[in-house]
PDB file of N, CA and C in Angstrom:
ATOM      1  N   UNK A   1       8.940   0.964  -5.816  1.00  0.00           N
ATOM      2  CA  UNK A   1       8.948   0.623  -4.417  1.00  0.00           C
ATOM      3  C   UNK A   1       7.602   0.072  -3.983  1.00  0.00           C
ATOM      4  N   UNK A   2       6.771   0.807  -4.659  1.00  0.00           N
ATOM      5  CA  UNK A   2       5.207   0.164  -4.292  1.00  0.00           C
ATOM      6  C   UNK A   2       4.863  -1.088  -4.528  1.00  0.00           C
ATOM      7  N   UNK A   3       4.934  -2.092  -5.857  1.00  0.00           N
ATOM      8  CA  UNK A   3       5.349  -3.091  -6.170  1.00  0.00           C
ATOM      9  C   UNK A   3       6.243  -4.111  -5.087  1.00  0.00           C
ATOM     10  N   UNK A   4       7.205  -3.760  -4.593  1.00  0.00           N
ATOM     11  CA  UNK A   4       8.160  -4.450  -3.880  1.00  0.00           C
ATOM     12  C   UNK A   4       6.958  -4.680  -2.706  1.00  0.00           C
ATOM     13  N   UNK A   5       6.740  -3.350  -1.954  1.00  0.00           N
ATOM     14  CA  UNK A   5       6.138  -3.730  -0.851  1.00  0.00           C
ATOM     15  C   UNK A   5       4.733  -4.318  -0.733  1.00  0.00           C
ATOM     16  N   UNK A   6       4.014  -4.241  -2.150  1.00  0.00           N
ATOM     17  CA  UNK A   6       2.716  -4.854  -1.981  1.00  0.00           C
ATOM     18  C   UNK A   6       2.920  -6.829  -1.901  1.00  0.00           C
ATOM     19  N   UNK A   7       4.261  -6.935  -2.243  1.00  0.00           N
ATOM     20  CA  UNK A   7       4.543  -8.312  -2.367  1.00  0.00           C
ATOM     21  C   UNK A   7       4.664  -8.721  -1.064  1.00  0.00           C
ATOM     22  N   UNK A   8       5.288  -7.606  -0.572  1.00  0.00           N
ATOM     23  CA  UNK A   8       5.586  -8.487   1.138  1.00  0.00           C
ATOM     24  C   UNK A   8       4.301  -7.828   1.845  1.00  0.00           C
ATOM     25  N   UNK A   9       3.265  -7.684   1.802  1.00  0.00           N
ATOM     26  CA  UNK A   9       2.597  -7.558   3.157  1.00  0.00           C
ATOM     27  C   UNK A   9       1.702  -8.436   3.540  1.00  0.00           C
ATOM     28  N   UNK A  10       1.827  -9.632   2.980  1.00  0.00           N
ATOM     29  CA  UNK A  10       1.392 -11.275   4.001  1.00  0.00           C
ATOM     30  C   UNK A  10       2.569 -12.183   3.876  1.00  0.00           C
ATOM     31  N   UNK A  11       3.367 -12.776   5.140  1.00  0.00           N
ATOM     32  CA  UNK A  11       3.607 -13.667   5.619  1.00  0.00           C
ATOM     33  C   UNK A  11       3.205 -15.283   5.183  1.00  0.00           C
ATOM     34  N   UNK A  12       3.757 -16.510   4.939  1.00  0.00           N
ATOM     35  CA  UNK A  12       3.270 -17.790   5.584  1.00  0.00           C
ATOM     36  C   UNK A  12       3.726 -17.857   7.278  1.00  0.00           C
ATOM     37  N   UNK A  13       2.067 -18.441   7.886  1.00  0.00           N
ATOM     38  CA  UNK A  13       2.324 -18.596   9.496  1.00  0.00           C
ATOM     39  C   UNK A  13       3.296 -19.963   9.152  1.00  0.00           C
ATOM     40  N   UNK A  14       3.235 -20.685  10.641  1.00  0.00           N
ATOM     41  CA  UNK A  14       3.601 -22.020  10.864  1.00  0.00           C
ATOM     42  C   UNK A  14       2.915 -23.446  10.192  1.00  0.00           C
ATOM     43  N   UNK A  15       2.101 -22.719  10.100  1.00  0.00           N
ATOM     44  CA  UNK A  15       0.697 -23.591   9.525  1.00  0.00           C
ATOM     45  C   UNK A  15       0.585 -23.614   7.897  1.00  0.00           C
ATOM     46  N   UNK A  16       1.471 -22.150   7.336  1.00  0.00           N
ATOM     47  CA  UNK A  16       1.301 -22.359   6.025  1.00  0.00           C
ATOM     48  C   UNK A  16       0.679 -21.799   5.456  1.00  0.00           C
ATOM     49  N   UNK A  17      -0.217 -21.228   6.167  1.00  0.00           N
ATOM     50  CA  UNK A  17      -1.663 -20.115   5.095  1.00  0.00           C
ATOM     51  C   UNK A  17      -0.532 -18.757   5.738  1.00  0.00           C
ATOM     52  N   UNK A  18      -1.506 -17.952   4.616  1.00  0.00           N
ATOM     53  CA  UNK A  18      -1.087 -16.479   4.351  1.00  0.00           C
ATOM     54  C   UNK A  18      -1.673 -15.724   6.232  1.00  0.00           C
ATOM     55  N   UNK A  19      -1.032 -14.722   6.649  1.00  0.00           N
ATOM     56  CA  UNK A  19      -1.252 -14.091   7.935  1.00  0.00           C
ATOM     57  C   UNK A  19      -0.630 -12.595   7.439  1.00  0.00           C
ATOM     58  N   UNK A  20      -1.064 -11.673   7.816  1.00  0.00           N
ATOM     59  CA  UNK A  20      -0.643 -10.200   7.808  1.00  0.00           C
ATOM     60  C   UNK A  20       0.580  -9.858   8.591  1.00  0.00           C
ATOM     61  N   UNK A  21       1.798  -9.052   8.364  1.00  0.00           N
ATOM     62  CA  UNK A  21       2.522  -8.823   9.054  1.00  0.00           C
ATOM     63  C   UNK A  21       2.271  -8.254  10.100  1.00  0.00           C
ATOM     64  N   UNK A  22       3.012  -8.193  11.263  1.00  0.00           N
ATOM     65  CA  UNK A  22       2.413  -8.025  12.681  1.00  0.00           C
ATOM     66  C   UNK A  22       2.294  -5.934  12.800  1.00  0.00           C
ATOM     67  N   UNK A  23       3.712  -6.031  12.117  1.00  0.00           N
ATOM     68  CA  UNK A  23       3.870  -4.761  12.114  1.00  0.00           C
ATOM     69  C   UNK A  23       4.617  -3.964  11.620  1.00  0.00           C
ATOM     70  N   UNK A  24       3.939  -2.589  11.373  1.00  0.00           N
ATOM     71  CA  UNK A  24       4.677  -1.590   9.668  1.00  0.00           C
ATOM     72  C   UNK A  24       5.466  -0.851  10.627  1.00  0.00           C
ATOM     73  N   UNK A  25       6.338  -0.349   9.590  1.00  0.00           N
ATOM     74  CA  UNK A  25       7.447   0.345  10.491  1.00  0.00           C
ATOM     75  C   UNK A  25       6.612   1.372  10.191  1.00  0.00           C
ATOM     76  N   UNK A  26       7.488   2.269  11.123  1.00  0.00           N
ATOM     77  CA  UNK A  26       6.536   3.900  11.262  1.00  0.00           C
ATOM     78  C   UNK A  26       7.607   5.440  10.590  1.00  0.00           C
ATOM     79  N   UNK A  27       7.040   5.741   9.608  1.00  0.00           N
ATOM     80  CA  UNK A  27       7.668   6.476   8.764  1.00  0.00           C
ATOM     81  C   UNK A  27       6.623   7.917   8.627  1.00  0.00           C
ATOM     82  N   UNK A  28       7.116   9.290   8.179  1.00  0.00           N
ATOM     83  CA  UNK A  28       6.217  10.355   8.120  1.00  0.00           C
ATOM     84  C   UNK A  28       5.161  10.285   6.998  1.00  0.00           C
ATOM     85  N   UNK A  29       4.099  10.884   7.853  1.00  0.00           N
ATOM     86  CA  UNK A  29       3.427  10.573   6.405  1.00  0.00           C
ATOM     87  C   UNK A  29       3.723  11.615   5.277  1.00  0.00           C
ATOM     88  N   UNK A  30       4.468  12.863   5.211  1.00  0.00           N
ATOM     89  CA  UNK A  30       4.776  13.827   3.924  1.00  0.00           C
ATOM     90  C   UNK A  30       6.228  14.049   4.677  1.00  0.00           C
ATOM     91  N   UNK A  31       7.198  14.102   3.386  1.00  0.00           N
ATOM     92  CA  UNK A  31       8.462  14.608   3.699  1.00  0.00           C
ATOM     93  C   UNK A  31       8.547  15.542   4.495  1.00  0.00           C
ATOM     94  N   UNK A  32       9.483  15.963   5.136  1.00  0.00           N
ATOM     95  CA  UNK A  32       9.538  17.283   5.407  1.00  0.00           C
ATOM     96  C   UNK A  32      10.404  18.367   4.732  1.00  0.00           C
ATOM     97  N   UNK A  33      10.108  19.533   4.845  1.00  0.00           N
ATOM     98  CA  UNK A  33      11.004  20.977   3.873  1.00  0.00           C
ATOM     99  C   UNK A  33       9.876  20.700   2.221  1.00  0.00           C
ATOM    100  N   UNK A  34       9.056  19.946   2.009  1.00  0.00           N
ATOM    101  CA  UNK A  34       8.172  19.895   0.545  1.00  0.00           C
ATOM    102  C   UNK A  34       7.005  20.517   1.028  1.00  0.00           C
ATOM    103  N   UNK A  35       7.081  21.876   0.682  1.00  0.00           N
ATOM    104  CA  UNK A  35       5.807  22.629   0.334  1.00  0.00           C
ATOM    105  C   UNK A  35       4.919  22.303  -1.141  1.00  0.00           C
ATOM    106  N   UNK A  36       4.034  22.009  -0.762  1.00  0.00           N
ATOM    107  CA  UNK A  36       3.054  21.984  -1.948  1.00  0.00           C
ATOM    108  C   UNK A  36       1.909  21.845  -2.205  1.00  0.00           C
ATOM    109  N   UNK A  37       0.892  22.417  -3.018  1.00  0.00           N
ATOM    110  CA  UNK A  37      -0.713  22.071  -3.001  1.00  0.00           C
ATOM    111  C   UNK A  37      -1.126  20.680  -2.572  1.00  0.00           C
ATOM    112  N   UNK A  38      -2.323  20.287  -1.895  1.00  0.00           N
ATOM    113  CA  UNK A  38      -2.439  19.485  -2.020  1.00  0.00           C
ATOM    114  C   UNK A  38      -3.542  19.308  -2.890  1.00  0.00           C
ATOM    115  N   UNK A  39      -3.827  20.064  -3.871  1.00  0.00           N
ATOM    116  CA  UNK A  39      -4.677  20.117  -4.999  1.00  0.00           C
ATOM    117  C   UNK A  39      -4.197  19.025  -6.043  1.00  0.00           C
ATOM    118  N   UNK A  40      -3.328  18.471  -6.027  1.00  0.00           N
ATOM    119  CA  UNK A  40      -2.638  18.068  -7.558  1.00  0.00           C
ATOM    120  C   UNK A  40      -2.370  16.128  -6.842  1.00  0.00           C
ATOM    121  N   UNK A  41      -3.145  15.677  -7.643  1.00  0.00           N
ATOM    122  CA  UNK A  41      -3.403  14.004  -7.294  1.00  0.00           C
ATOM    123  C   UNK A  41      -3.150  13.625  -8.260  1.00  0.00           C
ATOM    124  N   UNK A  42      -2.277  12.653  -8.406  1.00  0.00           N
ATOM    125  CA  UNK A  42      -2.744  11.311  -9.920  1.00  0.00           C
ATOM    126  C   UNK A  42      -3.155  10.093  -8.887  1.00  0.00           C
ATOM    127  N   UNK A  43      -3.417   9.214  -9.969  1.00  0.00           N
ATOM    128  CA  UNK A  43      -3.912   8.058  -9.674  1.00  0.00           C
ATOM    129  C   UNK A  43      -2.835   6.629 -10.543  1.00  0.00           C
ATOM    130  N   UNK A  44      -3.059   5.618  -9.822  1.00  0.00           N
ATOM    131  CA  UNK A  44      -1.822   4.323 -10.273  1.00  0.00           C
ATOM    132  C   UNK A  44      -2.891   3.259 -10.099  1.00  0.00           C
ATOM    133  N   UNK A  45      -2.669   2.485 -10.515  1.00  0.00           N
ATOM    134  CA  UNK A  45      -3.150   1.186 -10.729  1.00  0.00           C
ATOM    135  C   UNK A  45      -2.434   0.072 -10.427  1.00  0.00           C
ATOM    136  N   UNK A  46      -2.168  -0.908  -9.687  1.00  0.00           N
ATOM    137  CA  UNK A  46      -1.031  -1.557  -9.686  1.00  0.00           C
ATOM    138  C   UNK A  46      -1.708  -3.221  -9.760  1.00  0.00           C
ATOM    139  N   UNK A  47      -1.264  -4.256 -10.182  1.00  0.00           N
ATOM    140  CA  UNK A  47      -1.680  -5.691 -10.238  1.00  0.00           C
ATOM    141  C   UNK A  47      -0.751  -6.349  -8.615  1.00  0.00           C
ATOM    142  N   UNK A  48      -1.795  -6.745  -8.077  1.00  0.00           N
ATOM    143  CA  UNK A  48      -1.013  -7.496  -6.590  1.00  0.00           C
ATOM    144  C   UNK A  48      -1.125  -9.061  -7.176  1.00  0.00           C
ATOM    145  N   UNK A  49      -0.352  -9.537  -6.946  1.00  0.00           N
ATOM    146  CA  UNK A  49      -0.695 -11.448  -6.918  1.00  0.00           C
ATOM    147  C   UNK A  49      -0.219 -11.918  -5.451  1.00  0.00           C
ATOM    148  N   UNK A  50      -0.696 -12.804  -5.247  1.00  0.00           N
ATOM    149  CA  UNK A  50      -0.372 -13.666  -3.770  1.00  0.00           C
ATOM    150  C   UNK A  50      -1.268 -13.111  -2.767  1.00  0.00           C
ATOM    151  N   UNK A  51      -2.535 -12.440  -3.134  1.00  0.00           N
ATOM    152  CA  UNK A  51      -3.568 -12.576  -2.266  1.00  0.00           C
ATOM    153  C   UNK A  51      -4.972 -13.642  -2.341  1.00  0.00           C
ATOM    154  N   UNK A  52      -5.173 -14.300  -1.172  1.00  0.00           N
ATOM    155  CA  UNK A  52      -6.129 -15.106  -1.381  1.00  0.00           C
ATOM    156  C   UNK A  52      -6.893 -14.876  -0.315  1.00  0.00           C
ATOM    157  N   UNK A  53      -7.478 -13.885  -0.116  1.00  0.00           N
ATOM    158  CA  UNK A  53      -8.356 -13.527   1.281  1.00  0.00           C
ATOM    159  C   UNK A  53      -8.135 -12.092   1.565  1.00  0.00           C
ATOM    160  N   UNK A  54      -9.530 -11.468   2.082  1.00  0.00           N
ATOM    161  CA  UNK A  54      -9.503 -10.240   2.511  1.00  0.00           C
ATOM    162  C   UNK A  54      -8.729  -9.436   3.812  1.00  0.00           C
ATOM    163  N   UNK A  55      -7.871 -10.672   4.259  1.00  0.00           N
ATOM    164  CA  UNK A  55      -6.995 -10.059   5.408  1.00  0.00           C
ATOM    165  C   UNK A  55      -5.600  -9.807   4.882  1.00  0.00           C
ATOM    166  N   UNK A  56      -5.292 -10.768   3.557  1.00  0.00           N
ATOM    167  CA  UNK A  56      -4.490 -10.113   2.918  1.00  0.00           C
ATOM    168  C   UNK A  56      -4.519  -8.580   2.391  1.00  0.00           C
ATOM    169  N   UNK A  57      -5.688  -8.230   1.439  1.00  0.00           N
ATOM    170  CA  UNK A  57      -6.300  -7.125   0.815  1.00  0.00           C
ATOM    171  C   UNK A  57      -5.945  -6.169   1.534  1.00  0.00           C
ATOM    172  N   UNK A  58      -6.581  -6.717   3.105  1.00  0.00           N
ATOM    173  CA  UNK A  58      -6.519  -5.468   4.272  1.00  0.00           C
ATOM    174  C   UNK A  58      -5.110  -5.252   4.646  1.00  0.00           C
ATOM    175  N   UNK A  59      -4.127  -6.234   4.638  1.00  0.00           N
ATOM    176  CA  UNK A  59      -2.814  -5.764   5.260  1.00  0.00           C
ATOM    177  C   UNK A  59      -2.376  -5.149   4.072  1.00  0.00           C
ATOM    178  N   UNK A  60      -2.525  -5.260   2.804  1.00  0.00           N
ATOM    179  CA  UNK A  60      -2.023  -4.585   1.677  1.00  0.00           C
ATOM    180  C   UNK A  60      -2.317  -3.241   1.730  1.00  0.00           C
ATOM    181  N   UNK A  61      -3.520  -2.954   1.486  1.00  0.00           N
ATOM    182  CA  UNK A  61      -3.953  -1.574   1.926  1.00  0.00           C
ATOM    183  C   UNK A  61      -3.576  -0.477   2.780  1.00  0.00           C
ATOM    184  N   UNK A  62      -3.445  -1.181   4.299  1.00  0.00           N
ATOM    185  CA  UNK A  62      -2.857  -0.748   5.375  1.00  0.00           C
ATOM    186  C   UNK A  62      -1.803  -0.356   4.918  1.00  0.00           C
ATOM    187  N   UNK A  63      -0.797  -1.175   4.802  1.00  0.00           N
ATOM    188  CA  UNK A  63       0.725  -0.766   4.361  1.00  0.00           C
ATOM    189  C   UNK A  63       0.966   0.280   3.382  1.00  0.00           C
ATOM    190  N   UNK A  64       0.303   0.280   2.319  1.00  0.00           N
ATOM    191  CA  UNK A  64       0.022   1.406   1.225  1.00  0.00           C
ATOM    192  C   UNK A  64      -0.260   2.282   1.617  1.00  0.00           C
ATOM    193  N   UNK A  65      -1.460   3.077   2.582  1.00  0.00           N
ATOM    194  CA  UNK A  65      -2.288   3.754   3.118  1.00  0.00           C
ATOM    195  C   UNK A  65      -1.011   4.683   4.097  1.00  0.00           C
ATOM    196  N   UNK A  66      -0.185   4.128   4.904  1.00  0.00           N
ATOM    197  CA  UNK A  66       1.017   4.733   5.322  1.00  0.00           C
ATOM    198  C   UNK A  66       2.065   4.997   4.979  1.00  0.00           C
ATOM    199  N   UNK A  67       2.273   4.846   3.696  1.00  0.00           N
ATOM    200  CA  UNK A  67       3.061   5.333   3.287  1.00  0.00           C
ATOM    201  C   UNK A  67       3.734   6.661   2.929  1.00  0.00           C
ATOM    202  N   UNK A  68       4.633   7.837   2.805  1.00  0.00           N
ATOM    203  CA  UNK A  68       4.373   8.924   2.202  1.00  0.00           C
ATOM    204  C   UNK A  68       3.888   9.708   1.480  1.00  0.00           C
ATOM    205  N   UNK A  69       2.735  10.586   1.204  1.00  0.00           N
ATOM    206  CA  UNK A  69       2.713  10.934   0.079  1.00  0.00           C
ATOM    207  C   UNK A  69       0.748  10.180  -0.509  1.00  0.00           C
ATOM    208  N   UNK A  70       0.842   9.363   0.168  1.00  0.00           N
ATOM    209  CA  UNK A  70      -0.520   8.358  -0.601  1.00  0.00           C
ATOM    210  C   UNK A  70      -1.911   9.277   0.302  1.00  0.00           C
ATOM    211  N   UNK A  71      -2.849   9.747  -0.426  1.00  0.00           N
ATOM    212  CA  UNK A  71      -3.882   9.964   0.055  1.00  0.00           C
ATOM    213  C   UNK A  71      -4.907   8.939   0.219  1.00  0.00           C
ATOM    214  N   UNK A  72      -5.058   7.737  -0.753  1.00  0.00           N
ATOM    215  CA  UNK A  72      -5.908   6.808  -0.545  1.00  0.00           C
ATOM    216  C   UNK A  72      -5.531   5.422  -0.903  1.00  0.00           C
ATOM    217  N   UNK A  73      -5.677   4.563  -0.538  1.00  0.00           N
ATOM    218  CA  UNK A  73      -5.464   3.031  -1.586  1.00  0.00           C
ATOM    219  C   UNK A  73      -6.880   2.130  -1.155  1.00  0.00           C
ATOM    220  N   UNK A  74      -7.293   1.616  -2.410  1.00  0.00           N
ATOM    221  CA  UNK A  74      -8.409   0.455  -2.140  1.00  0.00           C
ATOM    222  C   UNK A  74      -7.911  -0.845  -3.012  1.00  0.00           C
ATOM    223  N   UNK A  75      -7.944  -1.365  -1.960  1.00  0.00           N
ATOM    224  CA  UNK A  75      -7.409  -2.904  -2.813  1.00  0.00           C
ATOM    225  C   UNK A  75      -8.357  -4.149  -3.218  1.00  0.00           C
ATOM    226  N   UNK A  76      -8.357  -4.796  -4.752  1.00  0.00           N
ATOM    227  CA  UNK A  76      -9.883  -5.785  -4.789  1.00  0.00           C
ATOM    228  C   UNK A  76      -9.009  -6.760  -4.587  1.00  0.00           C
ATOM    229  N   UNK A  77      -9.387  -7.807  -4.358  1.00  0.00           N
ATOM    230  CA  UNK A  77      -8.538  -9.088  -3.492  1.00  0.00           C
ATOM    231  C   UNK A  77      -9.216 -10.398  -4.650  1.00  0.00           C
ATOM    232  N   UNK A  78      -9.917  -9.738  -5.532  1.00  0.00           N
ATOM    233  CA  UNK A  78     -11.276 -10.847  -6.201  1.00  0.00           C
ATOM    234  C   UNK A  78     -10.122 -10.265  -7.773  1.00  0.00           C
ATOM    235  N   UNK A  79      -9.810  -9.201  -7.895  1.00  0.00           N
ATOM    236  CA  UNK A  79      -9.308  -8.711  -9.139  1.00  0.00           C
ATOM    237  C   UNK A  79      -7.798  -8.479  -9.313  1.00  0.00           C
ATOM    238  N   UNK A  80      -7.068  -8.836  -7.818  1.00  0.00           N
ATOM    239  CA  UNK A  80      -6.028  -8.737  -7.630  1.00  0.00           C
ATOM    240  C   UNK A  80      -5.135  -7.446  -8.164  1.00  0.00           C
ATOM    241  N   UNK A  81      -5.972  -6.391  -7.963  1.00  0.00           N
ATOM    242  CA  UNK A  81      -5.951  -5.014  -8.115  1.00  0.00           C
ATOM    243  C   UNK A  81      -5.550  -4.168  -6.937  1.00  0.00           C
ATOM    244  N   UNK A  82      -4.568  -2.770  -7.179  1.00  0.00           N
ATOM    245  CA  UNK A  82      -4.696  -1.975  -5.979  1.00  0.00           C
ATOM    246  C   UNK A  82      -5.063  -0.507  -6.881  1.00  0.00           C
ATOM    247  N   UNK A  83      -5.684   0.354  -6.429  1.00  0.00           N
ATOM    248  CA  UNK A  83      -5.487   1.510  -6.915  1.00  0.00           C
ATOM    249  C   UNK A  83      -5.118   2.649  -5.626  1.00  0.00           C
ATOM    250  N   UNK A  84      -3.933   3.387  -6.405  1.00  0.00           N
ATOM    251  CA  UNK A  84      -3.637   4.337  -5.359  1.00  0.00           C
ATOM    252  C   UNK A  84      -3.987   5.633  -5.747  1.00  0.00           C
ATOM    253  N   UNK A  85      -4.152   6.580  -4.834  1.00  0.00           N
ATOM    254  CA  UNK A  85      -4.571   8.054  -4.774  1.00  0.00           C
ATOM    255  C   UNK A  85      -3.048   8.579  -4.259  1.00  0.00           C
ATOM    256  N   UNK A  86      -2.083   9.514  -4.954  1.00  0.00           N
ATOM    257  CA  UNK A  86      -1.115   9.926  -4.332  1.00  0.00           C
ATOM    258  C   UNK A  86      -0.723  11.348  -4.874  1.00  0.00           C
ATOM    259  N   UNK A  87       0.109  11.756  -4.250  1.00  0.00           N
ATOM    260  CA  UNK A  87       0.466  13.299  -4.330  1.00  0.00           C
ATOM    261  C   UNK A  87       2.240  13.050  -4.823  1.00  0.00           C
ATOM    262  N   UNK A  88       1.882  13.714  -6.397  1.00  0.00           N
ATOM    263  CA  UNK A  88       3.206  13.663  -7.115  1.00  0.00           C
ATOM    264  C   UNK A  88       4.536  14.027  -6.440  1.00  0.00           C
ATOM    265  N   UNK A  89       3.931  14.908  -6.228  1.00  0.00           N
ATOM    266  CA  UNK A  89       5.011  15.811  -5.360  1.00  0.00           C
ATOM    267  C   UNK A  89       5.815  15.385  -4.301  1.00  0.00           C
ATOM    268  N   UNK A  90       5.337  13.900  -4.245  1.00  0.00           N
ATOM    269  CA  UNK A  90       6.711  12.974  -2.527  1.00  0.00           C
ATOM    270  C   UNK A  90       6.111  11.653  -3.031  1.00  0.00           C
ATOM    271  N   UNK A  91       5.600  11.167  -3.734  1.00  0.00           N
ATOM    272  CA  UNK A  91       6.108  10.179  -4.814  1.00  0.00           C
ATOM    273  C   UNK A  91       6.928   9.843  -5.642  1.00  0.00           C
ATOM    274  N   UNK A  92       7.542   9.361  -5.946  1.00  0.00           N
ATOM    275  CA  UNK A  92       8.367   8.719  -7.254  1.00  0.00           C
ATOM    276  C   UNK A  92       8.367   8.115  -8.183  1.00  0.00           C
TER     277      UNK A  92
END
């Protein structure tokens, strides 16, 4: 799912260059009824393509960053890299 959505979070405007979506839908950030440490993190690595600018990077991030479950994401926009920080436990 992470994959899918790192693809869509820039737009072409009217003009043709890349623009950030206006706006993320709004979802919880941890399931609810999942008790669990929040001691226990892995880490993912994921390859983004179709960024060419740091407002892409940034809407990528953003979108990642709200997702369920994610404690951190930093995205390089130069390495076309994301790495995520997430909690196994409401991940998939």
């Amino acid at each position: 799912m992470a994959a899918k959505l790192l693809s869509w979070a820039c737009i072409r405007n009217e003009n043709g260059g890349l623009s950030p979506r206006p706006h993320y839908p709004s979802m919880p950030k941890y399931p609810k009824g999942v008790n669990v440490s929040f001691d226990e993190e892995s880490k993912a690595l994921f390859s983004v393509i179709g960024m060419t600018c740091t407002a892409c990077a940034g809407s990528v991030e953003k979108a990642v960053k709200r997702l369920p479950g994610i404690k951190e994401a930093v995205v390089d926009v130069l390495n076309n890299r994301a790495q995520v920080i997430f909690y196994p436990a409401f991940v998939n």
